[in-house]
C-alpha atoms as a PDB file:
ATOM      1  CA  UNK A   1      34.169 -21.980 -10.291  1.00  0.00           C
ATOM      2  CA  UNK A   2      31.839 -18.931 -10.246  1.00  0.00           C
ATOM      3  CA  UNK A   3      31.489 -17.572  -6.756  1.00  0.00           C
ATOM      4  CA  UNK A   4      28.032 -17.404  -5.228  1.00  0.00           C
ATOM      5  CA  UNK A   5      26.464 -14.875  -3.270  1.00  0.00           C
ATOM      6  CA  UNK A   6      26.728 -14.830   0.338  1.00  0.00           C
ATOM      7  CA  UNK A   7      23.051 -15.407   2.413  1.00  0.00           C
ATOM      8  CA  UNK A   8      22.898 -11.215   3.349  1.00  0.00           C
ATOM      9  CA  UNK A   9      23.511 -10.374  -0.715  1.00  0.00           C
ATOM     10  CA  UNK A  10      20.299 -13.030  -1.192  1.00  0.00           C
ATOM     11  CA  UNK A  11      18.512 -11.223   1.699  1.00  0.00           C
ATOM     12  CA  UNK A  12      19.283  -7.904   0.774  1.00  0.00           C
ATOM     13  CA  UNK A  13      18.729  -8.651  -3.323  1.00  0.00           C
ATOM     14  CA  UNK A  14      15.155 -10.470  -2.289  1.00  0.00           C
ATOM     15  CA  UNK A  15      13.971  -7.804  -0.155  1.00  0.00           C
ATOM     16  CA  UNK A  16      14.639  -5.048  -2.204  1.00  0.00           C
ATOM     17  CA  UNK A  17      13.335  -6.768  -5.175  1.00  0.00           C
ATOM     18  CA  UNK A  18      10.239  -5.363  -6.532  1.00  0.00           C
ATOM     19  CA  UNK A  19       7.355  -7.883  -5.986  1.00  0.00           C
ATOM     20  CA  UNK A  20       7.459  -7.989 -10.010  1.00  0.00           C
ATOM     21  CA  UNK A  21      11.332  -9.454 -10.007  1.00  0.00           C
ATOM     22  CA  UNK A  22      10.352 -12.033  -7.040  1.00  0.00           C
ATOM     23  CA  UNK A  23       9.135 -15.190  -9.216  1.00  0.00           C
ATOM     24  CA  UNK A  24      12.447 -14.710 -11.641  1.00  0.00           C
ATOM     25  CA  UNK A  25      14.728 -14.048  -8.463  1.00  0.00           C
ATOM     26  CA  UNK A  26      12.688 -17.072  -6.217  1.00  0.00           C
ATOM     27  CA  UNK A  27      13.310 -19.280  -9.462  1.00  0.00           C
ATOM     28  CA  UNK A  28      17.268 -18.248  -9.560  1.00  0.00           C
ATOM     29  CA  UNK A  29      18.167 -19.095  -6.081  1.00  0.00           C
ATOM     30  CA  UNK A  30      16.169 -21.509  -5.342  1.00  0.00           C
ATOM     31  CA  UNK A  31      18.512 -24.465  -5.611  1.00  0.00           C
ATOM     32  CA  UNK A  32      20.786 -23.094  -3.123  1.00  0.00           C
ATOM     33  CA  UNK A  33      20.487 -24.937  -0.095  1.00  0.00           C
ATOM     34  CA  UNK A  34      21.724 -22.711   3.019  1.00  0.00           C
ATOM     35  CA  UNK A  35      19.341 -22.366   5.821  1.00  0.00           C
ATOM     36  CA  UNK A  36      19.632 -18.903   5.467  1.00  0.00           C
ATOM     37  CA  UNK A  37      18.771 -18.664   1.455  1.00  0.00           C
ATOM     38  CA  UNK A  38      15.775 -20.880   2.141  1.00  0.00           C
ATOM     39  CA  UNK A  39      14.586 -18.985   5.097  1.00  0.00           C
ATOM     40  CA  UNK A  40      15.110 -15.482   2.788  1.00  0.00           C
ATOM     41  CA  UNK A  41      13.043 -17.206   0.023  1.00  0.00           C
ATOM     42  CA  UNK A  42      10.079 -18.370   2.522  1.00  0.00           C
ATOM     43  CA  UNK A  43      10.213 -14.790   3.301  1.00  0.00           C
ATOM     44  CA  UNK A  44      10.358 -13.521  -0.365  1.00  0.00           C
ATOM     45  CA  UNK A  45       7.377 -15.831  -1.306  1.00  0.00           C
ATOM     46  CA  UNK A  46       4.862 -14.913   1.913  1.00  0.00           C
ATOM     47  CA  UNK A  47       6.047 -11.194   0.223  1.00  0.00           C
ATOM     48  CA  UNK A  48       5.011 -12.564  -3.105  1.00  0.00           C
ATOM     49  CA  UNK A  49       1.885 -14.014  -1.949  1.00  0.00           C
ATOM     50  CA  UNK A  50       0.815 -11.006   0.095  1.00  0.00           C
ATOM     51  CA  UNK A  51       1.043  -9.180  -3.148  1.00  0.00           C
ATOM     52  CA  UNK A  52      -0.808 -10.928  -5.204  1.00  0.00           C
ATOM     53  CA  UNK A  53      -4.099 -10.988  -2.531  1.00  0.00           C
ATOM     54  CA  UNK A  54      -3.760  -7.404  -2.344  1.00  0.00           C
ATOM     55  CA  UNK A  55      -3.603  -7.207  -6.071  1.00  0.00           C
ATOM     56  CA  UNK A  56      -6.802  -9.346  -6.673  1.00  0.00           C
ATOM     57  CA  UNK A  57      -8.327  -7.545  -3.930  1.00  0.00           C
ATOM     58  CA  UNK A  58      -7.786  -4.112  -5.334  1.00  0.00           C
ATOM     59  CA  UNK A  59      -8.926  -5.601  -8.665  1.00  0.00           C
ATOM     60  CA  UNK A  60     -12.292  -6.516  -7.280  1.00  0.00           C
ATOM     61  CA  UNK A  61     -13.152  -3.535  -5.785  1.00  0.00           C
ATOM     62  CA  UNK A  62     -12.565  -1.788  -9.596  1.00  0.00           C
ATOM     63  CA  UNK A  63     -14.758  -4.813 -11.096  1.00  0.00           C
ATOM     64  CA  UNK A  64     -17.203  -3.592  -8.184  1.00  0.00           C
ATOM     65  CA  UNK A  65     -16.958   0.297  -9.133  1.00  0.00           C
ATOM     66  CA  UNK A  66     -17.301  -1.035 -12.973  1.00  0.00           C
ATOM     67  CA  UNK A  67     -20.359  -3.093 -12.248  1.00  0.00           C
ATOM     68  CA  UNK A  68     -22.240  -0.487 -10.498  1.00  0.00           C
ATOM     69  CA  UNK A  69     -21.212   2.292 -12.868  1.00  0.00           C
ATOM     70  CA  UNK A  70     -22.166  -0.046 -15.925  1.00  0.00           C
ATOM     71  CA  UNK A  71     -25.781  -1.102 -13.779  1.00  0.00           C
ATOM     72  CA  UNK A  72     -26.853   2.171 -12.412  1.00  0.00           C
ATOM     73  CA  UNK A  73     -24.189   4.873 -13.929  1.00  0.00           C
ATOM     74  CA  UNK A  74     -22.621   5.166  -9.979  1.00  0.00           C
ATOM     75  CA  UNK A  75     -19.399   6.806 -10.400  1.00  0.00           C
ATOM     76  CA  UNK A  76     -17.239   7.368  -7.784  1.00  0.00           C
ATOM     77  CA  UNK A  77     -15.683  10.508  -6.439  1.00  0.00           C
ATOM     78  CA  UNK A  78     -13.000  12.061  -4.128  1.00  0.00           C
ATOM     79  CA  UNK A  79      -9.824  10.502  -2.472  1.00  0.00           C
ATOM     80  CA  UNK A  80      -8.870  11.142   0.859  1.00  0.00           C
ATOM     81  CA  UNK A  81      -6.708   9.679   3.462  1.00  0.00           C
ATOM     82  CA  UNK A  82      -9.098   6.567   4.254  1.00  0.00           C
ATOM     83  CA  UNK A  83      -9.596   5.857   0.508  1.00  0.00           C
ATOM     84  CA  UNK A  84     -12.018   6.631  -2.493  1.00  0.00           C
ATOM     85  CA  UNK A  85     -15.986   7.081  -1.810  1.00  0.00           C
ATOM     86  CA  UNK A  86     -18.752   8.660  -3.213  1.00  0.00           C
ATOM     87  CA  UNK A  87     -19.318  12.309  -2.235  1.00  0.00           C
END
């Protein structure tokens, strides 16, 4: 019999996981049943979730930026440390 991971390998191996590898990784150990895998995989799918708002979020805003440059030929200018704006 294979040996399986102990519950601080799945913690460490979810947390470092890029949010890419999470759905493969969340599929893999899900069917382990220690409190401690389940709680790390609650944690890895809030992650999970958390990146995929911000994704959609950040996708809007370039859908915004597209549909005002495409409507009234806006563009956009200049980063700085609060973010992009028009100068």
């Amino acid at each position: 019999m294979a040996s399986r991971r102990t519950v601080r390998e799945y913690r460490e191996l979810l947390s470092a996981a890029a949010p890419d590898n999470l759905p493969r990784l969340i599929a893999e150990i899900s069917n382990d049943d220690r409190a401690g895998v389940l709680s790390a995989l609650r944690g890895a799918e809030r992650r999970l979730s958390r990146h995929r708002t911000e994704v959609a979020r950040i996708e809007r805003l370039y859908a915004l930026e597209e549909g005002l440059r495409a409507e009234k030929g806006l563009r956009s200018a200049g980063v700085d440390e609060v973010g992009r704006g028009a100068l």
